[in-house]
C-alpha atoms as a PDB file:
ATOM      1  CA  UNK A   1      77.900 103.591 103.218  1.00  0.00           C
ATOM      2  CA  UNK A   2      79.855 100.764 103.310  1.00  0.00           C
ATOM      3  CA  UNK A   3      83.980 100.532 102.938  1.00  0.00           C
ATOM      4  CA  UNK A   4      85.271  99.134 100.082  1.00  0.00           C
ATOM      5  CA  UNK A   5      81.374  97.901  98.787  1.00  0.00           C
ATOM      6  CA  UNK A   6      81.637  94.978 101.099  1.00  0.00           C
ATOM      7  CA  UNK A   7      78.207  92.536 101.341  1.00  0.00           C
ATOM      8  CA  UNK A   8      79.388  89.515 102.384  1.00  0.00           C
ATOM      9  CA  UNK A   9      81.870  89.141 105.759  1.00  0.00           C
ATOM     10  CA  UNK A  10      83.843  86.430 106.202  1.00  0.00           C
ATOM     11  CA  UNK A  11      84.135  85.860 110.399  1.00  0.00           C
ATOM     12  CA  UNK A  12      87.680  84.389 111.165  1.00  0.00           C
ATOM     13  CA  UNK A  13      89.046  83.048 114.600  1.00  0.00           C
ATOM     14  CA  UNK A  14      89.239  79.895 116.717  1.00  0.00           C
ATOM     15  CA  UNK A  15      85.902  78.513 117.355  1.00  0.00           C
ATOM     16  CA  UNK A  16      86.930  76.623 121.401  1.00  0.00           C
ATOM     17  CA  UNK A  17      86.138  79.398 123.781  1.00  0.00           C
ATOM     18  CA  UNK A  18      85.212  82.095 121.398  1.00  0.00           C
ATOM     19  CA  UNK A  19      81.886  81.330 120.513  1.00  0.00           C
ATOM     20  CA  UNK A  20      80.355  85.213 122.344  1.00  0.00           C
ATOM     21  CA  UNK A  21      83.048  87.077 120.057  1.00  0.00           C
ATOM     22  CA  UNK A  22      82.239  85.276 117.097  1.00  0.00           C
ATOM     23  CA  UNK A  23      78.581  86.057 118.122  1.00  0.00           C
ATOM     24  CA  UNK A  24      78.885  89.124 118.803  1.00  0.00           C
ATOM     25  CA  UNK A  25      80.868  89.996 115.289  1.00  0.00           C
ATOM     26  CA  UNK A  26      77.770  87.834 113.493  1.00  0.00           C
ATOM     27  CA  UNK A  27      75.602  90.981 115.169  1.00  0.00           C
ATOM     28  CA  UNK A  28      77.915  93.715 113.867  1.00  0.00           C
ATOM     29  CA  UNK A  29      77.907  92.746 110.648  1.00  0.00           C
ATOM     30  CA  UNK A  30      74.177  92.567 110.414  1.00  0.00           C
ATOM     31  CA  UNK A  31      73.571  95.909 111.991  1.00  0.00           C
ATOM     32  CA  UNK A  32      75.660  97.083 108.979  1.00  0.00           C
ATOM     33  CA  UNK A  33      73.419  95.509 106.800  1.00  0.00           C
ATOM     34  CA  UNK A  34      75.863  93.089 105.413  1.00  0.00           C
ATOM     35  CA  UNK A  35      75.791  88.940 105.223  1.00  0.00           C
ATOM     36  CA  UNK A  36      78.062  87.577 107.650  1.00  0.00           C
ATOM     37  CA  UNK A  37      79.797  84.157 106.589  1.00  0.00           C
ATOM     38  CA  UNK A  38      80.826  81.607 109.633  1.00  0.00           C
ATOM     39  CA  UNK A  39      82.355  78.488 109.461  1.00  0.00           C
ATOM     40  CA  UNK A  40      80.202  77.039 112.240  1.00  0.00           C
ATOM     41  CA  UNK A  41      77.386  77.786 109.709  1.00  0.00           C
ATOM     42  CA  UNK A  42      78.370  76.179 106.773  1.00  0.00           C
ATOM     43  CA  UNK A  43      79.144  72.778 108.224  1.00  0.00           C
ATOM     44  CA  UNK A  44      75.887  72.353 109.411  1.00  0.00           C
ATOM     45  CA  UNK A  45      73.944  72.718 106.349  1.00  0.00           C
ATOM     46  CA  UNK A  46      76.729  71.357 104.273  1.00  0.00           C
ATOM     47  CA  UNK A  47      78.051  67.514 104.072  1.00  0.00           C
ATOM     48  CA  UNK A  48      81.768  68.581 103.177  1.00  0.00           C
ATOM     49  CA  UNK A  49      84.388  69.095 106.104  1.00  0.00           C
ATOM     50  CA  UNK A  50      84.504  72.690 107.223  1.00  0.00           C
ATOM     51  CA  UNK A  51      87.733  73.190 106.127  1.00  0.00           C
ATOM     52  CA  UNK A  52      87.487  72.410 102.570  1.00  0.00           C
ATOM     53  CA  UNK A  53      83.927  74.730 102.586  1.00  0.00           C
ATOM     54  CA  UNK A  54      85.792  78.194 103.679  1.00  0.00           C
ATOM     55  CA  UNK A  55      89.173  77.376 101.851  1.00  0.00           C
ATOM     56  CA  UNK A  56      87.726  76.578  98.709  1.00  0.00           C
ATOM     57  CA  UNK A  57      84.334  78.264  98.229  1.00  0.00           C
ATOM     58  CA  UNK A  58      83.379  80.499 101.094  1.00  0.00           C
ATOM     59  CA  UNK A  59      85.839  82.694 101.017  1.00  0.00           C
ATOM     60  CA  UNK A  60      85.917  83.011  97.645  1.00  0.00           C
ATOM     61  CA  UNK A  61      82.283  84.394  97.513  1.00  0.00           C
ATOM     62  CA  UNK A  62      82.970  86.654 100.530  1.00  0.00           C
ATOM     63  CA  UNK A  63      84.199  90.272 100.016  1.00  0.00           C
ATOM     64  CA  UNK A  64      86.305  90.869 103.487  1.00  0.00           C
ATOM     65  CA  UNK A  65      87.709  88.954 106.328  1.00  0.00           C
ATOM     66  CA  UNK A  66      86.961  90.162 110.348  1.00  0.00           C
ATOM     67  CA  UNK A  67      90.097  88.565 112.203  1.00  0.00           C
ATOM     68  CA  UNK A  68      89.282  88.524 115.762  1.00  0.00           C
ATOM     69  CA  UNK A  69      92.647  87.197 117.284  1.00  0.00           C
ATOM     70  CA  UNK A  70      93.414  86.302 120.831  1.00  0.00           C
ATOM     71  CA  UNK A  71      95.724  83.959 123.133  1.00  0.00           C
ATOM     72  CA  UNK A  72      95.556  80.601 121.409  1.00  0.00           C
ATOM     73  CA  UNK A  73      96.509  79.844 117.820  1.00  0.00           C
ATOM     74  CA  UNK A  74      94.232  76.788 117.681  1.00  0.00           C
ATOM     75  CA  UNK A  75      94.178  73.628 115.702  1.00  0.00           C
ATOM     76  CA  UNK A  76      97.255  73.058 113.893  1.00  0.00           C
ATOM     77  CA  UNK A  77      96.929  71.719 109.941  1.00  0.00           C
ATOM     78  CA  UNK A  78      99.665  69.040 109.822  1.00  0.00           C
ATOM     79  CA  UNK A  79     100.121  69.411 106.111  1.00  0.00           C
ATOM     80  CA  UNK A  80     101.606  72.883 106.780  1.00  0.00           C
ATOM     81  CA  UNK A  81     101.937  73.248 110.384  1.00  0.00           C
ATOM     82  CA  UNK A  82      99.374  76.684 109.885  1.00  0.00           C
ATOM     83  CA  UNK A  83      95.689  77.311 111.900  1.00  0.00           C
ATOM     84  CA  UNK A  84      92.986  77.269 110.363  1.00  0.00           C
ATOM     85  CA  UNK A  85      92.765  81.455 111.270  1.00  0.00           C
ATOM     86  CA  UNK A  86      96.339  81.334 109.721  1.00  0.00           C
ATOM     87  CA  UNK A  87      95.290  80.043 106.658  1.00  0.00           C
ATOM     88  CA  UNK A  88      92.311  82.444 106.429  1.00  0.00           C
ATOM     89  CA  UNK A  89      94.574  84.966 106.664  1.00  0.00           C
ATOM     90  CA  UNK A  90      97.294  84.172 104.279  1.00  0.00           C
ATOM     91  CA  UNK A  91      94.515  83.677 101.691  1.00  0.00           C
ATOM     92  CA  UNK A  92      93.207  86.854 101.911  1.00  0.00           C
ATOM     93  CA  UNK A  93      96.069  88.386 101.450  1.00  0.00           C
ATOM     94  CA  UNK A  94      96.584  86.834  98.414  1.00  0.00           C
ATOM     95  CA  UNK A  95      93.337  87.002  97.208  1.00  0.00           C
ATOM     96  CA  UNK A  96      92.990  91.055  97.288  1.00  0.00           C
ATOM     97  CA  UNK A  97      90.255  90.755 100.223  1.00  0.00           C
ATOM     98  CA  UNK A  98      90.232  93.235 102.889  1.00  0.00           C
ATOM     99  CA  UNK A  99      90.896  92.089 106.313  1.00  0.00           C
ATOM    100  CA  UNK A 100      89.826  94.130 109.173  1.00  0.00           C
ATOM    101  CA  UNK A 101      91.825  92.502 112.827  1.00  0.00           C
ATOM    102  CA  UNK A 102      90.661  92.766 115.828  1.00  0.00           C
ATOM    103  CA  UNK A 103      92.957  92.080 118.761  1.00  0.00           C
ATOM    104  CA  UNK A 104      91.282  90.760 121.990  1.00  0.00           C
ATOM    105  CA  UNK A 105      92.621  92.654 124.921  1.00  0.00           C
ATOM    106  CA  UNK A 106      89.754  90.954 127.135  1.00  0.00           C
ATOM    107  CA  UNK A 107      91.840  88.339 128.654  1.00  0.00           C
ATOM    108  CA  UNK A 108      95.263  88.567 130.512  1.00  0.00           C
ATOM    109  CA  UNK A 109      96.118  85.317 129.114  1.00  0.00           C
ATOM    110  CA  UNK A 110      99.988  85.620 127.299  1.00  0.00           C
ATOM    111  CA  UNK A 111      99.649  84.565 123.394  1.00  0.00           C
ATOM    112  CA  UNK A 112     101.054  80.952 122.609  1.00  0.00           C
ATOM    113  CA  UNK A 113     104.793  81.258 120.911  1.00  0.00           C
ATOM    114  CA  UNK A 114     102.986  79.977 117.488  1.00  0.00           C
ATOM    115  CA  UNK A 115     100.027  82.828 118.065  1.00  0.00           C
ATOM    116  CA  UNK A 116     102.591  86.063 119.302  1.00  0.00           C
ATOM    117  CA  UNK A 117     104.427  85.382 116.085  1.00  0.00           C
ATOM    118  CA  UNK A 118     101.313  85.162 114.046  1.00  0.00           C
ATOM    119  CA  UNK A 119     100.209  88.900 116.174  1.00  0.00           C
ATOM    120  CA  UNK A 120     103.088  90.226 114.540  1.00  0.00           C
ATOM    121  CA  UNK A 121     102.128  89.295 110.796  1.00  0.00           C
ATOM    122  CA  UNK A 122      99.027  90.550 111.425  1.00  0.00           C
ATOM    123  CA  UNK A 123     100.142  94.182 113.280  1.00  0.00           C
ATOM    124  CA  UNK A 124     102.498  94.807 111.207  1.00  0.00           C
ATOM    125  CA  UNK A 125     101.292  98.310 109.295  1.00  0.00           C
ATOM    126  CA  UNK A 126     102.812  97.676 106.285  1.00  0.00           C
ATOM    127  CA  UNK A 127     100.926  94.662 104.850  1.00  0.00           C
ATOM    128  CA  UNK A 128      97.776  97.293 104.756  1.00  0.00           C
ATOM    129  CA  UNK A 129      95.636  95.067 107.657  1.00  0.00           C
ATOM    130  CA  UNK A 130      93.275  97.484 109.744  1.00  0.00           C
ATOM    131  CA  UNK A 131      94.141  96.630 112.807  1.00  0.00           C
ATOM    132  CA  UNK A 132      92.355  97.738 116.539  1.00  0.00           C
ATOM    133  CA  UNK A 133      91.580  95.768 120.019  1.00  0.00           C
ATOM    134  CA  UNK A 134      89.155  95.537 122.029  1.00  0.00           C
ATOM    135  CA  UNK A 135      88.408  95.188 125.535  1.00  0.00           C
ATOM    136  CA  UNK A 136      85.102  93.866 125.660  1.00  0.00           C
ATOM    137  CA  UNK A 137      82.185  92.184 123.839  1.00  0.00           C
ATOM    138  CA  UNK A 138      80.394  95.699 123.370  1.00  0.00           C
ATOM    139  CA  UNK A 139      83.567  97.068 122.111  1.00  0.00           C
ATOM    140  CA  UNK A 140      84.297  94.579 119.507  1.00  0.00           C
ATOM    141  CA  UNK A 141      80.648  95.176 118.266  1.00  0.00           C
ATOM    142  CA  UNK A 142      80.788  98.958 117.633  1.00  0.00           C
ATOM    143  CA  UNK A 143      84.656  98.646 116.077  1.00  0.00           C
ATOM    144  CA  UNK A 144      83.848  96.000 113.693  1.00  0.00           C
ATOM    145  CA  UNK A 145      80.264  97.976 112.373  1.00  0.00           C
ATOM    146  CA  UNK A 146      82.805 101.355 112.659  1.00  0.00           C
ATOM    147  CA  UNK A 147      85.010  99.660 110.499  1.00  0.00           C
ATOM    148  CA  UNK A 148      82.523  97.956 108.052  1.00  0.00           C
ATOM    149  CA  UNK A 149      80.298 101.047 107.405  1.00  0.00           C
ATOM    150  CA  UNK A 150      82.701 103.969 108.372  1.00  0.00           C
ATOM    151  CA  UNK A 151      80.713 105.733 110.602  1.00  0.00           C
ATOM    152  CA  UNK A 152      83.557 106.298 112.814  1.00  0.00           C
ATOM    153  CA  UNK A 153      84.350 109.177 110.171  1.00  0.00           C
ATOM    154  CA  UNK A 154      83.401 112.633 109.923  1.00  0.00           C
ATOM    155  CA  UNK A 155      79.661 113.046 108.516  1.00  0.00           C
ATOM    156  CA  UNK A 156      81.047 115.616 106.720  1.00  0.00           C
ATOM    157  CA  UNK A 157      83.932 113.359 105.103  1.00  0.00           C
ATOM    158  CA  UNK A 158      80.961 110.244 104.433  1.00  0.00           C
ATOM    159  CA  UNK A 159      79.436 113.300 102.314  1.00  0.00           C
ATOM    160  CA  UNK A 160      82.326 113.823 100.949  1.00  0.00           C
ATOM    161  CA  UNK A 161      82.766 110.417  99.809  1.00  0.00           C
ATOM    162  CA  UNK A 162      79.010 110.100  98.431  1.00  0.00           C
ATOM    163  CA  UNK A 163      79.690 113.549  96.544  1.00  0.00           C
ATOM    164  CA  UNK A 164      83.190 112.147  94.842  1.00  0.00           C
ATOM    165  CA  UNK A 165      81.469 108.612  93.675  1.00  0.00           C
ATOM    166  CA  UNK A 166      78.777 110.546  92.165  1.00  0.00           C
ATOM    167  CA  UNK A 167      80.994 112.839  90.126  1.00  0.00           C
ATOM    168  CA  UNK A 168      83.340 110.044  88.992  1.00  0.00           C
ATOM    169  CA  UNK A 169      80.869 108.434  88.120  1.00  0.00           C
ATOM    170  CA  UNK A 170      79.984 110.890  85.855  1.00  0.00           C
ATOM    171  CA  UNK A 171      83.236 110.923  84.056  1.00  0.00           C
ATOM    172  CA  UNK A 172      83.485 107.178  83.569  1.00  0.00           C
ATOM    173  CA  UNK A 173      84.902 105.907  86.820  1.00  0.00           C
ATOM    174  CA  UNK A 174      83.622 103.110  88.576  1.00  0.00           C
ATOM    175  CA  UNK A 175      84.226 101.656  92.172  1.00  0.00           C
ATOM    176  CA  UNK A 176      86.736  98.765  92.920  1.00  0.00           C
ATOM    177  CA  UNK A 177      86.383  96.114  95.901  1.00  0.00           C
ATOM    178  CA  UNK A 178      89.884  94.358  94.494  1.00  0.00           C
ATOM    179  CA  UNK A 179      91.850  96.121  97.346  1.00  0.00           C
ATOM    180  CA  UNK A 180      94.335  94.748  99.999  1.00  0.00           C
ATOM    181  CA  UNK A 181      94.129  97.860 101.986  1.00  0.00           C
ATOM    182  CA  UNK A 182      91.180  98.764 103.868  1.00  0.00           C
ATOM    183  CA  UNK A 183      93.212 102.148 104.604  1.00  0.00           C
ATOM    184  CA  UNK A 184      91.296 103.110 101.619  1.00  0.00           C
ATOM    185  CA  UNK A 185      87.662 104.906 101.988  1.00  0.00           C
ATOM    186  CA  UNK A 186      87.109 104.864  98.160  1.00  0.00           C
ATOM    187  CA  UNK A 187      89.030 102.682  95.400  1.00  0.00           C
ATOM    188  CA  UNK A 188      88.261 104.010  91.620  1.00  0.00           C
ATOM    189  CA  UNK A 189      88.740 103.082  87.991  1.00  0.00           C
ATOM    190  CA  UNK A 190      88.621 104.342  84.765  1.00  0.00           C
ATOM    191  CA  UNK A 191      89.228 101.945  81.895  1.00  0.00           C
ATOM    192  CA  UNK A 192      91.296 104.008  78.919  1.00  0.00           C
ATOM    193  CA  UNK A 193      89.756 105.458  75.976  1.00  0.00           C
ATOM    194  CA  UNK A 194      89.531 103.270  72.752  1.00  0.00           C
ATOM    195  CA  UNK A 195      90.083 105.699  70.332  1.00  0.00           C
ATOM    196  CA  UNK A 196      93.712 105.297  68.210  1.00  0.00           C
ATOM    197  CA  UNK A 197      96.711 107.088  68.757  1.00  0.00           C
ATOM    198  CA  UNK A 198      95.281 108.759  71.946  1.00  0.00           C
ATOM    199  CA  UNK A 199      97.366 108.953  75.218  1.00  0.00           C
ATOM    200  CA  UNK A 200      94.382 107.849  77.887  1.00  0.00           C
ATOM    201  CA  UNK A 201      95.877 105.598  80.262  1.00  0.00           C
ATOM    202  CA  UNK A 202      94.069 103.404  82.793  1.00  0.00           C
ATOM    203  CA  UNK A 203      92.961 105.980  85.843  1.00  0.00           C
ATOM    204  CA  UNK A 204      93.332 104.342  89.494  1.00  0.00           C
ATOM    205  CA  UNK A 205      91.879 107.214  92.165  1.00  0.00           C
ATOM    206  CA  UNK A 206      92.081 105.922  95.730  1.00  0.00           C
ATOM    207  CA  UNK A 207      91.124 108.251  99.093  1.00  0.00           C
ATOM    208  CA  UNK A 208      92.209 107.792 102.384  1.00  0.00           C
ATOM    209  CA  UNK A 209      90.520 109.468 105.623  1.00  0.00           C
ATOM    210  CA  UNK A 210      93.412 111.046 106.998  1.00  0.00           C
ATOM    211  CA  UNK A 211      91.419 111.471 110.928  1.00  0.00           C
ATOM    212  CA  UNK A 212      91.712 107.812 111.055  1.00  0.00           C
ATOM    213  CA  UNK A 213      95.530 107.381 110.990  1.00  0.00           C
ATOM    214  CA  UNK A 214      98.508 109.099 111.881  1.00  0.00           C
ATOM    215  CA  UNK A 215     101.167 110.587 109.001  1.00  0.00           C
ATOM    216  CA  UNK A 216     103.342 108.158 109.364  1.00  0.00           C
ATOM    217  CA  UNK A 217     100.927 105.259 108.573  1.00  0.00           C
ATOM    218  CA  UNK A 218      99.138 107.289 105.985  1.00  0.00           C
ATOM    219  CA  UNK A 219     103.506 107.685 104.419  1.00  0.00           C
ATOM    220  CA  UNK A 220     104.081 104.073 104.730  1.00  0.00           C
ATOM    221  CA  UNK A 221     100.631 103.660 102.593  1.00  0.00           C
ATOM    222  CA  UNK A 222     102.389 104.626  99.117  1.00  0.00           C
ATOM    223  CA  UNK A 223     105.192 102.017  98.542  1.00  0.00           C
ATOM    224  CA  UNK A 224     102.294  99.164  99.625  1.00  0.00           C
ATOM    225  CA  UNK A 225      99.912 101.385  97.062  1.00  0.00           C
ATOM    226  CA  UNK A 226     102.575 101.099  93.986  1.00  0.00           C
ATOM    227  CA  UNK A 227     102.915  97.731  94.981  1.00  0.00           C
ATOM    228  CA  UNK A 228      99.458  96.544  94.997  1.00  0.00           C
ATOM    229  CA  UNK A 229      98.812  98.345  91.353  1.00  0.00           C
ATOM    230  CA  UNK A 230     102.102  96.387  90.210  1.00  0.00           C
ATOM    231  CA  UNK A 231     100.700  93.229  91.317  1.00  0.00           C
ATOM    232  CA  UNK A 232      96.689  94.128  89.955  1.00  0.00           C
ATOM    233  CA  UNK A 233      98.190  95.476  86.412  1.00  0.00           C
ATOM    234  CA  UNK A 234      99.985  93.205  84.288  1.00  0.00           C
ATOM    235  CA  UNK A 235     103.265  94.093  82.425  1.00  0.00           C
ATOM    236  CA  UNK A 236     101.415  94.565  79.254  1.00  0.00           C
ATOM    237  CA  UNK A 237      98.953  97.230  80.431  1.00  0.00           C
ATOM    238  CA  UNK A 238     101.858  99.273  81.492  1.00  0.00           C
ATOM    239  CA  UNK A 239     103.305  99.030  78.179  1.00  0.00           C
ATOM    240  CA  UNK A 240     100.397  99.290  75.966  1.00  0.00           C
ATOM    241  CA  UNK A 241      98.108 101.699  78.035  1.00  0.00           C
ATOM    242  CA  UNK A 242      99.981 103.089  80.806  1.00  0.00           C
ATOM    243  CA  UNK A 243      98.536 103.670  84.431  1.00  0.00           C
ATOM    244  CA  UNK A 244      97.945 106.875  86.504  1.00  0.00           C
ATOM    245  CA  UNK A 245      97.194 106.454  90.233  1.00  0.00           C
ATOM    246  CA  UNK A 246      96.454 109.217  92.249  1.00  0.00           C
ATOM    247  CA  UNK A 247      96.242 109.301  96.214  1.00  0.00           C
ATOM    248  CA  UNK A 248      93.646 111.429  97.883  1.00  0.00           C
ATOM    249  CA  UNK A 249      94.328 112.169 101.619  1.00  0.00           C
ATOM    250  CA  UNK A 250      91.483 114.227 103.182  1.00  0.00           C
ATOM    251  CA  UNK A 251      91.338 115.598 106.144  1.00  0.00           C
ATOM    252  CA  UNK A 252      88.548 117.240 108.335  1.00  0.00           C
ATOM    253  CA  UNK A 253      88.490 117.129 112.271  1.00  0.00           C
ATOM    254  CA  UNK A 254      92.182 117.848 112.229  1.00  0.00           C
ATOM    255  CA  UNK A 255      93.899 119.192 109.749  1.00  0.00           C
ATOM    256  CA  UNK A 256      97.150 120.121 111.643  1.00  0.00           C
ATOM    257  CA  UNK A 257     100.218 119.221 109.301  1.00  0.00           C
ATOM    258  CA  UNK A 258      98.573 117.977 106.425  1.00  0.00           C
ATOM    259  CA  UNK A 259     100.509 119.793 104.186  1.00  0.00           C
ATOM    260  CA  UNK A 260     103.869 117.965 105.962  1.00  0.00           C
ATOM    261  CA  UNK A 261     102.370 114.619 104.957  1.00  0.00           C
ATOM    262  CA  UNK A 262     104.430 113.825 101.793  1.00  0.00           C
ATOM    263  CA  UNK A 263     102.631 113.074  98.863  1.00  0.00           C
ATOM    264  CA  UNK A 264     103.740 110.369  95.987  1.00  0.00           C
ATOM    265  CA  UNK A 265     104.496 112.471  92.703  1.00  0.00           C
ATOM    266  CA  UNK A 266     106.813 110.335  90.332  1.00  0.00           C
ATOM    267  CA  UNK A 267     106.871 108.872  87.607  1.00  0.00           C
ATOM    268  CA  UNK A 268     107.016 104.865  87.043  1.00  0.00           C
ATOM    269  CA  UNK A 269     110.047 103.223  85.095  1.00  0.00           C
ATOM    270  CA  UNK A 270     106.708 101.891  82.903  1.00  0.00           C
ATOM    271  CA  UNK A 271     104.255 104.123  81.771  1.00  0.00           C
ATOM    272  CA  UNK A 272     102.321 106.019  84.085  1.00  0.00           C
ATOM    273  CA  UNK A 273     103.224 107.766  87.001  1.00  0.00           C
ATOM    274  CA  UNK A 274     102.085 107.951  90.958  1.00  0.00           C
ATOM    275  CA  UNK A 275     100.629 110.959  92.550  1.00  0.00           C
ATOM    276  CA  UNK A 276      98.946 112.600  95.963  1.00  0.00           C
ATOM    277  CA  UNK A 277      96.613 114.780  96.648  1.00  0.00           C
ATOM    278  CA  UNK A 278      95.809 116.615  99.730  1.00  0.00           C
ATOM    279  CA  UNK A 279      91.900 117.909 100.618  1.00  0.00           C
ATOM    280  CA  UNK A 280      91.252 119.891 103.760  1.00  0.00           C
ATOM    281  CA  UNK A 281      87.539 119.439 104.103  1.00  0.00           C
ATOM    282  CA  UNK A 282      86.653 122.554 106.569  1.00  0.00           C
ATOM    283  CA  UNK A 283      87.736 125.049 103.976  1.00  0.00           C
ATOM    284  CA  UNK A 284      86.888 122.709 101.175  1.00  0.00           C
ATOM    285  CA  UNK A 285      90.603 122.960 100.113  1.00  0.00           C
ATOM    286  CA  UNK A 286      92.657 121.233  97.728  1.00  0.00           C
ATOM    287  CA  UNK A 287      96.320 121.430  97.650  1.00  0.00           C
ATOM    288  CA  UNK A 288      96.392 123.316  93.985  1.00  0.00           C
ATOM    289  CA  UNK A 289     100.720 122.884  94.093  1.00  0.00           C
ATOM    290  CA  UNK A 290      99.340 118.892  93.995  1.00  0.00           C
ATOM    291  CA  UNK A 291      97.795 119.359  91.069  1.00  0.00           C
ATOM    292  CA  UNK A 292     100.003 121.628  89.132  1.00  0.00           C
ATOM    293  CA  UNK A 293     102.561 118.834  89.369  1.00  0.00           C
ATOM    294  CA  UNK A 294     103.016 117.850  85.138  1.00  0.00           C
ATOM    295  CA  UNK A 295     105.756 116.699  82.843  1.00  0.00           C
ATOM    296  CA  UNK A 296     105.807 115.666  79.382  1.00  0.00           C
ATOM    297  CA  UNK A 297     103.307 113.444  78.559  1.00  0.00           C
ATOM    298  CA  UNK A 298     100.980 113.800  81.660  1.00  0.00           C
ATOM    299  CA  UNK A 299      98.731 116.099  83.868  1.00  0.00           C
ATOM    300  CA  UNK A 300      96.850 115.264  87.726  1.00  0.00           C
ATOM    301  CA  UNK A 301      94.152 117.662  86.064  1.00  0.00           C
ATOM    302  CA  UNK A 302      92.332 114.219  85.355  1.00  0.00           C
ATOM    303  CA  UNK A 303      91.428 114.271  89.027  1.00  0.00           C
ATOM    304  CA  UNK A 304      89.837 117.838  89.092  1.00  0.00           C
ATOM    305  CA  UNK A 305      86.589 116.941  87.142  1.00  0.00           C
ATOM    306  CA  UNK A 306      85.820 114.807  90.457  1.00  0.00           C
ATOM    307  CA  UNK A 307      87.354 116.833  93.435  1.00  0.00           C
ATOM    308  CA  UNK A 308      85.647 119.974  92.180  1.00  0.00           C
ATOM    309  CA  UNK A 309      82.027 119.253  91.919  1.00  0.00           C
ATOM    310  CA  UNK A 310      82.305 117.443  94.877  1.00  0.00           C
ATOM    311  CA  UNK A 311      83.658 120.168  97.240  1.00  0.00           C
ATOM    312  CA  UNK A 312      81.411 122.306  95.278  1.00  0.00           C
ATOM    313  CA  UNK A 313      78.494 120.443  96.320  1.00  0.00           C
ATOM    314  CA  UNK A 314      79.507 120.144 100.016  1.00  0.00           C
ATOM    315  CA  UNK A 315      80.276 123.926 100.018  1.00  0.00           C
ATOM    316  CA  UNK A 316      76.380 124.277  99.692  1.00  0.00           C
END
């Protein structure tokens, strides 16, 4: 399984100096049976300057970004005083692609001025990066395949996941790569229904491995979440449609103060509302006050026909 239905990889860093990291990510990715995309690679089968290749059609075509980031900040564009790496960055971000960073903690080496303030973009929790370091060439391998194929999780919570995009499925879901937040395991949709005078808003089901991150990242996750469906939605679907996103937190090697973790249940000044719903996977649990939560025009039952079956099916 991989996160987010990722194929292609997009490898970003400098290039002086870092050619065994950058080889060593092009390894990763394989092993996770995905297509790694390098710069490096591109400019030698293609005439166009490198540049112009990754800024206006690799990238485009790739479905994630691997930052590995170090001392040096690298070549500087004079048209807008940003790296190349920069660039790559900033793109992504706009462009809904994952990016998963990798800080390089091999080196004692102190970070150039224009680099340390570039670190801090990057580590900064709330712009939804996945973020770790590494302190070695065989470390950076097995994080960036952990973090491309999520076998760093439980095996119970990967069956988990395999069980919930079956059932959704099912009811008419199906799986979205458009995220900025790799914090998310799974990213669903469910178009609404077409028939007339029918309240079926647009259904937006994301889950989140709660062993992976502590309850203060996993809070800081919702205002980014409402944000991102602001951005993906336009005004109109709001108004015409409505949205309902619910938050599924699931936890399974450690499920100490899960039910602290506070969970998004309100209702949007548009229509739709924002909700959260906590799984305990060891005693295939959910959180049934979660789903009780109703008011006027809306339920979270929509999320049951997909939770249920598959905790059912673990339970076997």
């Amino acid at each position: 399984m991989n996160a987010v239905n990722l194929q292609r990889v997009f490898v970003s860093s400098v290039v002086k100096e870092y050619e065994d990291r950058r080889r060593a990510a092009r390894e990763a990715i394989l092993e996770a049976g995905l297509r790694p995309v390098l710069a490096e690679d591109q400019a030698a089968a293609r005439p166009a300057p490198p540049r112009d290749i990754v800024l206006n059609e690799e990238l485009f075509s790739c479905d994630a970004i691997v930052g590995i980031y170090g001392h040096r900040y690298g070549w500087v564009n004079p048209g807008n005083g940003l790296s190349p790496t920069e660039e790559e960055y900033d793109w992504a971000r706009k462009n809904w692609k994952p990016i998963y960073a990798f800080i390089d903690r091999m080196g004692s080496q102190p970070a150039e001025a224009k680099q340390l303030k570039f670190l801090g973009k990057v580590q900064n929790w709330d712009t939804g990066v996945s973020r770790g370091e590494f302190r070695s060439l065989a470390d950076l391998k097995t994080k960036i395949k952990e973090a491309l194929t999520l076998s760093d999780s439980s095996p119970r919570f990967r069956a988990f996941l395999t069980n919930v995009l079956a059932a959704s499925l099912r009811e008419g879901y199906r799986e979205l790569a458009e995220s900025r937040l790799p914090v998310f395991a799974l990213l669903l949709y469910k178009p609404p229904s077409t028939i007339p005078m029918m309240y079926d808003p647009h259904k937006v089901i994301a889950v989140i491995d709660a062993d992976r991150y502590d309850h203060s990242q996993i809070g800081r996750t919702f205002p980014l979440w409402k944000q991102t469906l602001s951005d993906f939605f336009q005004e109109s679907t709001w108004s015409e449609h409505g949205v309902e996103a619910c938050l599924v937190v699931v936890a399974d090697r450690d499920t100490t103060g899960l039910a602290s973790i506070p969970m998004p249940h309100e209702r949007s000044a548009r229509f739709g509302g924002y909700y959260g719903v906590r799984v305990a996977l060891p005693t295939h649990h959910v959180d049934k006050s979660d789903l009780r939560l109703k008011d006027r025009s809306v339920q979270v039952f929509f999320i049951e026909p997909i939770l249920e079956p598959a905790l059912t099916k673990l339970a076997r």
